[in-house]
Protein backbone atom coordinates (compact mmCIF):
# COMPACT_ATOMS: atom_id res chain seq x y z
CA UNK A 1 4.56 -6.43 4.18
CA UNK A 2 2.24 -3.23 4.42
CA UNK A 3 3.06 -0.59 1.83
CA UNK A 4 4.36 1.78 4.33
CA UNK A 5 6.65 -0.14 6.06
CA UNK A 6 10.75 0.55 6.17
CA UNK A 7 13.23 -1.31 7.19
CA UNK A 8 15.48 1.80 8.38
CA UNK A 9 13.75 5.42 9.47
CA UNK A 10 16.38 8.27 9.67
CA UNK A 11 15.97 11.52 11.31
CA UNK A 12 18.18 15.00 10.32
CA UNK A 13 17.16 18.24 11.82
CA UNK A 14 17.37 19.87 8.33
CA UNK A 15 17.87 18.42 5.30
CA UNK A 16 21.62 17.04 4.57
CA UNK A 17 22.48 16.00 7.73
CA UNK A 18 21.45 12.57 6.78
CA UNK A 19 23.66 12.29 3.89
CA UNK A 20 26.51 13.75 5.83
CA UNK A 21 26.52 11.46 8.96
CA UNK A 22 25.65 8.26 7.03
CA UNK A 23 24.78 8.42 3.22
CA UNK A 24 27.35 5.61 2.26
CA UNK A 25 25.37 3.32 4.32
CA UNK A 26 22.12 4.59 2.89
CA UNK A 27 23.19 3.97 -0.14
CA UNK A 28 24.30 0.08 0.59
CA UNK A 29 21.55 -0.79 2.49
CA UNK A 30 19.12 0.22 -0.11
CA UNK A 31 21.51 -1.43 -3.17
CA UNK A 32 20.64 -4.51 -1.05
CA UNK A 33 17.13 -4.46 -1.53
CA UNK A 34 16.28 -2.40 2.38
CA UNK A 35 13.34 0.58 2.43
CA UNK A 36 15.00 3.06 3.75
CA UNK A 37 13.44 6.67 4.62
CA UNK A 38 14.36 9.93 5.62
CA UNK A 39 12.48 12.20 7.84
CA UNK A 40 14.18 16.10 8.21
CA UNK A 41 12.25 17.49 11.08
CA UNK A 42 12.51 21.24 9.62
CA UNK A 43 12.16 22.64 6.33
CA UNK A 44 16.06 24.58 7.35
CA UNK A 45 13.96 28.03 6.48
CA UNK A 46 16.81 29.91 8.54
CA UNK A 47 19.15 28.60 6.52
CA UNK A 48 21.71 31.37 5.46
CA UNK A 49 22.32 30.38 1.66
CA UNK A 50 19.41 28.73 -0.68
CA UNK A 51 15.65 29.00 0.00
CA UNK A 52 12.71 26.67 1.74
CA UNK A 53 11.91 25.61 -2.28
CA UNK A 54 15.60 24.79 -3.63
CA UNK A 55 16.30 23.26 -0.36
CA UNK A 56 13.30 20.18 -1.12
CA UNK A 57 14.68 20.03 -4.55
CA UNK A 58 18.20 19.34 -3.65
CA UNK A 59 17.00 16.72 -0.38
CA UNK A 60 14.87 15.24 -3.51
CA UNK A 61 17.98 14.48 -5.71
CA UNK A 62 20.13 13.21 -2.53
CA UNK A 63 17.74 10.87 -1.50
CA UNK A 64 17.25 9.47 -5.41
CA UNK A 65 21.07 9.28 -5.68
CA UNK A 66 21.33 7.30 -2.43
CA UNK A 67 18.52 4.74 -3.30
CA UNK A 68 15.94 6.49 -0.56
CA UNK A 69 12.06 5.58 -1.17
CA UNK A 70 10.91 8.10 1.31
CA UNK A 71 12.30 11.53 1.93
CA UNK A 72 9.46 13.76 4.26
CA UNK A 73 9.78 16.96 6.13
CA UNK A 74 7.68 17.09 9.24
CA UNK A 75 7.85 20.95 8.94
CA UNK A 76 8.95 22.15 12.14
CA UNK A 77 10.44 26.11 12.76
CA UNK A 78 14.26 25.56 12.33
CA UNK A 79 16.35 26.62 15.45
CA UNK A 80 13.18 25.74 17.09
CA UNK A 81 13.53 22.03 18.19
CA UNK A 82 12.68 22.18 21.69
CA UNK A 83 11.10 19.11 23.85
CA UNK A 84 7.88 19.96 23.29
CA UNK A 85 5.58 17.17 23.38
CA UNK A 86 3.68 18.11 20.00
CA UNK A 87 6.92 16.94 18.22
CA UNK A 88 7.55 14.10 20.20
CA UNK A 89 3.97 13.03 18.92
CA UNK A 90 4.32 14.01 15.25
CA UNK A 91 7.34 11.61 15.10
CA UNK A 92 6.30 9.12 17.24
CA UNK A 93 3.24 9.02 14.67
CA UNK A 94 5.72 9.06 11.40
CA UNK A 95 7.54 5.82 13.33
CA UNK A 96 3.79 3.93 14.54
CA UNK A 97 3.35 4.48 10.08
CA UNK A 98 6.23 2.97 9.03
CA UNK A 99 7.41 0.76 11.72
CA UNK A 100 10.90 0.87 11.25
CA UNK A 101 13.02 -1.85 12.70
CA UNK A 102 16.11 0.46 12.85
CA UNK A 103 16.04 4.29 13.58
CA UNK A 104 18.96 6.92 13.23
CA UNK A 105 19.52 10.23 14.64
CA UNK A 106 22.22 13.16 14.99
CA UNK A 107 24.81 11.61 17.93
CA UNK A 108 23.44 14.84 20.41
CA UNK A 109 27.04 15.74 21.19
CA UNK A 110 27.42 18.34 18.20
CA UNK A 111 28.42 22.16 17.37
CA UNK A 112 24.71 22.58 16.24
CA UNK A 113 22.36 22.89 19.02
CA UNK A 114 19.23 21.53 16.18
CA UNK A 115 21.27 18.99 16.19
CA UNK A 116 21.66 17.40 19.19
CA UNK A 117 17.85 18.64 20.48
CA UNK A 118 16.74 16.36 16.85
CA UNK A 119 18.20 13.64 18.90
CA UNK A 120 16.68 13.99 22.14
CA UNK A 121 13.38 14.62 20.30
CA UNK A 122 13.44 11.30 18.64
CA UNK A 123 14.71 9.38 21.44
CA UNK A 124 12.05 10.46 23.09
CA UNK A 125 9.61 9.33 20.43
CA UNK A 126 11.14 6.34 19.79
CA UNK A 127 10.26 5.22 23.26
CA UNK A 128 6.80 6.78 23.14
CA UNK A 129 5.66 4.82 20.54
CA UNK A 130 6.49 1.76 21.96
CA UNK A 131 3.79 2.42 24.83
CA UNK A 132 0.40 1.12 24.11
CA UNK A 133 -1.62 3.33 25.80
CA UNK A 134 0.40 6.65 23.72
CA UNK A 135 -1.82 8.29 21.68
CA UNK A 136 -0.81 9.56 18.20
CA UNK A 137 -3.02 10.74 15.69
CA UNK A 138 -5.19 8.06 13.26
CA UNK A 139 -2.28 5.73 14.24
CA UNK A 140 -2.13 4.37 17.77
CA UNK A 141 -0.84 1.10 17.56
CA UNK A 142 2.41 0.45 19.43
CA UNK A 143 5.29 0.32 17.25
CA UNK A 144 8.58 -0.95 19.00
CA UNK A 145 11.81 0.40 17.48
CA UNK A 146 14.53 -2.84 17.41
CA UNK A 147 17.32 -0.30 17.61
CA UNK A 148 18.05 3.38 17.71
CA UNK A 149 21.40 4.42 16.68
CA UNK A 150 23.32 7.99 16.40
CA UNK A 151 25.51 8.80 12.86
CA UNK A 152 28.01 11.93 13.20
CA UNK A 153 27.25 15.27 11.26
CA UNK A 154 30.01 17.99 12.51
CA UNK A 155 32.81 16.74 14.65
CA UNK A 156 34.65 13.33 15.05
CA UNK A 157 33.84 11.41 18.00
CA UNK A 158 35.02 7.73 18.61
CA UNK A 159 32.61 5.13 17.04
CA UNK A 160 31.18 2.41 18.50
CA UNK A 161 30.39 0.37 15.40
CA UNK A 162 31.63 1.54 11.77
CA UNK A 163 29.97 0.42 8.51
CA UNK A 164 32.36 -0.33 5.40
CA UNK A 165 31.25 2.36 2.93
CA UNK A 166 34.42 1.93 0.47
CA UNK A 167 31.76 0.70 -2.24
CA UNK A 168 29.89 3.63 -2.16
CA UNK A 169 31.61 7.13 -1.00
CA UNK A 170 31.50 8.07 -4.54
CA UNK A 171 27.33 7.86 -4.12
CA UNK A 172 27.38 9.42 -0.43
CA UNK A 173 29.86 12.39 -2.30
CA UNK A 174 27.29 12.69 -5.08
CA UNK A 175 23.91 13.22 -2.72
CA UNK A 176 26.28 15.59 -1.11
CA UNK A 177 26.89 17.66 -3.86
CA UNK A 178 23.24 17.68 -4.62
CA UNK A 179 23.24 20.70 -2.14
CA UNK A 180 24.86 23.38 -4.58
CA UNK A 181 23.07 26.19 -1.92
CA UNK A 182 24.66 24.84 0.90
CA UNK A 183 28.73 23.38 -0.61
CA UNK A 184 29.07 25.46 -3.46
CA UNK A 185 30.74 29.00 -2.77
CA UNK A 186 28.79 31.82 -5.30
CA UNK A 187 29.09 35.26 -5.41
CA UNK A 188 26.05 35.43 -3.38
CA UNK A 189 27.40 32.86 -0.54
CA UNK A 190 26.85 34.10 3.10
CA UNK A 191 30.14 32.61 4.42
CA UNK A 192 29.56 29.62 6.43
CA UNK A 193 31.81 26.53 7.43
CA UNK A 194 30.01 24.34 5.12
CA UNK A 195 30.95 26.68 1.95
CA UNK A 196 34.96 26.22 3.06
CA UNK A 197 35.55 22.79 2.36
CA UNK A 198 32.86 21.18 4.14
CA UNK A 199 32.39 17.89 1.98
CA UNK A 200 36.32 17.37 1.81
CA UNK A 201 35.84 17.32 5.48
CA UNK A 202 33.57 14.73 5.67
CA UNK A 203 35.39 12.24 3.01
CA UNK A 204 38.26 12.90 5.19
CA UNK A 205 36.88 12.14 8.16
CA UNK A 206 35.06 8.55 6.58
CA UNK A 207 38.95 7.95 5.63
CA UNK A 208 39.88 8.16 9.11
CA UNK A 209 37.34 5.84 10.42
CA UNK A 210 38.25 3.63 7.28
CA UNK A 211 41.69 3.31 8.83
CA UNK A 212 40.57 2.30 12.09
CA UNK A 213 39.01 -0.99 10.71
CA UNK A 214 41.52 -1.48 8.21
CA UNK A 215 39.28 -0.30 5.14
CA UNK A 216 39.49 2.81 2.75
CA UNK A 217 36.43 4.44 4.02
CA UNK A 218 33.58 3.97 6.85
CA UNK A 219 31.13 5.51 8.62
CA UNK A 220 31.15 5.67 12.15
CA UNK A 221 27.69 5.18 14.78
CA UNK A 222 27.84 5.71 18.60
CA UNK A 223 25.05 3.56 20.44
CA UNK A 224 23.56 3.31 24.08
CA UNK A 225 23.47 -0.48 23.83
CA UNK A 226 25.90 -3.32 23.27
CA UNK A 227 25.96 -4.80 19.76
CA UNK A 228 25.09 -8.39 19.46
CA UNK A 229 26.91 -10.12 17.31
CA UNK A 230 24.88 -13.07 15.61
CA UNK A 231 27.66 -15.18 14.06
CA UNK A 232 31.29 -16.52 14.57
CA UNK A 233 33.82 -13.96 16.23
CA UNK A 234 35.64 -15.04 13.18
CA UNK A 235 33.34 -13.78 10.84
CA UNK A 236 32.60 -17.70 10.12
CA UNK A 237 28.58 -17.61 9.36
């Protein structure tokens, strides 16, 4: 296995958005043994509470308290995700690297518009690296993604699959609360949704999605293809 390989690639559009659409998984996965890596597309420098510096600290202590062995920035302006081809090819380049079997991004439907363009972009570089004759950058060997799946940040939609996470909210809660800047109200808060009870929010919403599969908590994934389910309907191996 080559030093740089991961068994699961996830994209954000800033740092946190990770952790809030799917950090319980995150944190299974890797408690299994999985390389798991996180890619935030922008370094969230228009972000109205904490700076570019704190910001990397705080991603740095999520991704340690979730089990992460890779947590990168690709550096791109925030609120400037567009479909440009130059960032199709920078992440198309970060997934030809790593060769990920699995890659996650933001489900596009979302109140952010960084959001749901983060998706589009690697969609679109998902499929690009696949294509032998794609050129990327001291790495042009096709790479082809096995899956490409889309966790929730801000809204609840109605999940195709859900992940059992019951085991480890309290770690996805934690990496959370790694981002004092962005949950924590201080004197010096700008006033944003995600200082008013933003984390609450999400545990409630995992609790919802728990419900629906009879469990306490789960995290819920949209997809563009059918699941295939490997062993007995009955859950019989």
């Amino acid at each position: 296995m080559e030093n740089n390989f991961l068994h699961i690639m996830a994209f954000g559009a800033h740092a946190d958005d990770v952790e809030i659409g799917m950090g319980g998984t995150i944190a299974q996965l890797a408690s299994e043994g999985k390389k798991i890596g996180i890619c935030d597309l922008t370094d969230a420098d228009l972000s109205s509470n904490g700076t570019v510096a704190l910001r990397k600290i705080e991603a740095e202590q999520a991704a340690k308290t979730l089990g992460v062995v890779l947590r990168t920035s690709l550096g791109f302006p925030d609120r400037g995700l567009y479909l440009k081809e130059e960032y199709i090819n920078r992440i198309a380049q970060m997934i030809r690297i790593h060769k990920p079997k699995i890659v996650f991004a933001p489900y596009p439907a979302d109140r952010h518009p960084d959001h749901g363009n983060c998706s589009r972009l690697v969609e679109e570089a998902v499929f690009s690296a696949g294509i032998k004759k794609y050129q990327t950058e001291g790495c042009n060997e096709p790479h082809k993604v096995e899956r490409l799946y889309f966790y929730m940040i801000n809204g609840f939609h109605e999940p195709d699959f859900t992940i059992d996470i019951t085991s480890f909210i309290n770690q996805k809660l934690s990496a959370l609360r790694a981002y004092k800047s962005q949950f924590e109200r201080s004197s010096e808060s700008f006033n944003t949704p995600l200082v008013n009870g933003y984390i609450e929010t999400v545990e409630a919403r995992e609790r919802m999605f728990g419900k629906l599969v009879n469990v306490t908590y789960a995290e819920g994934f949209k997809t563009k293809v059918p699941i295939l389910i490997k062993h007995d309907l009955l859950g019989e191996e």
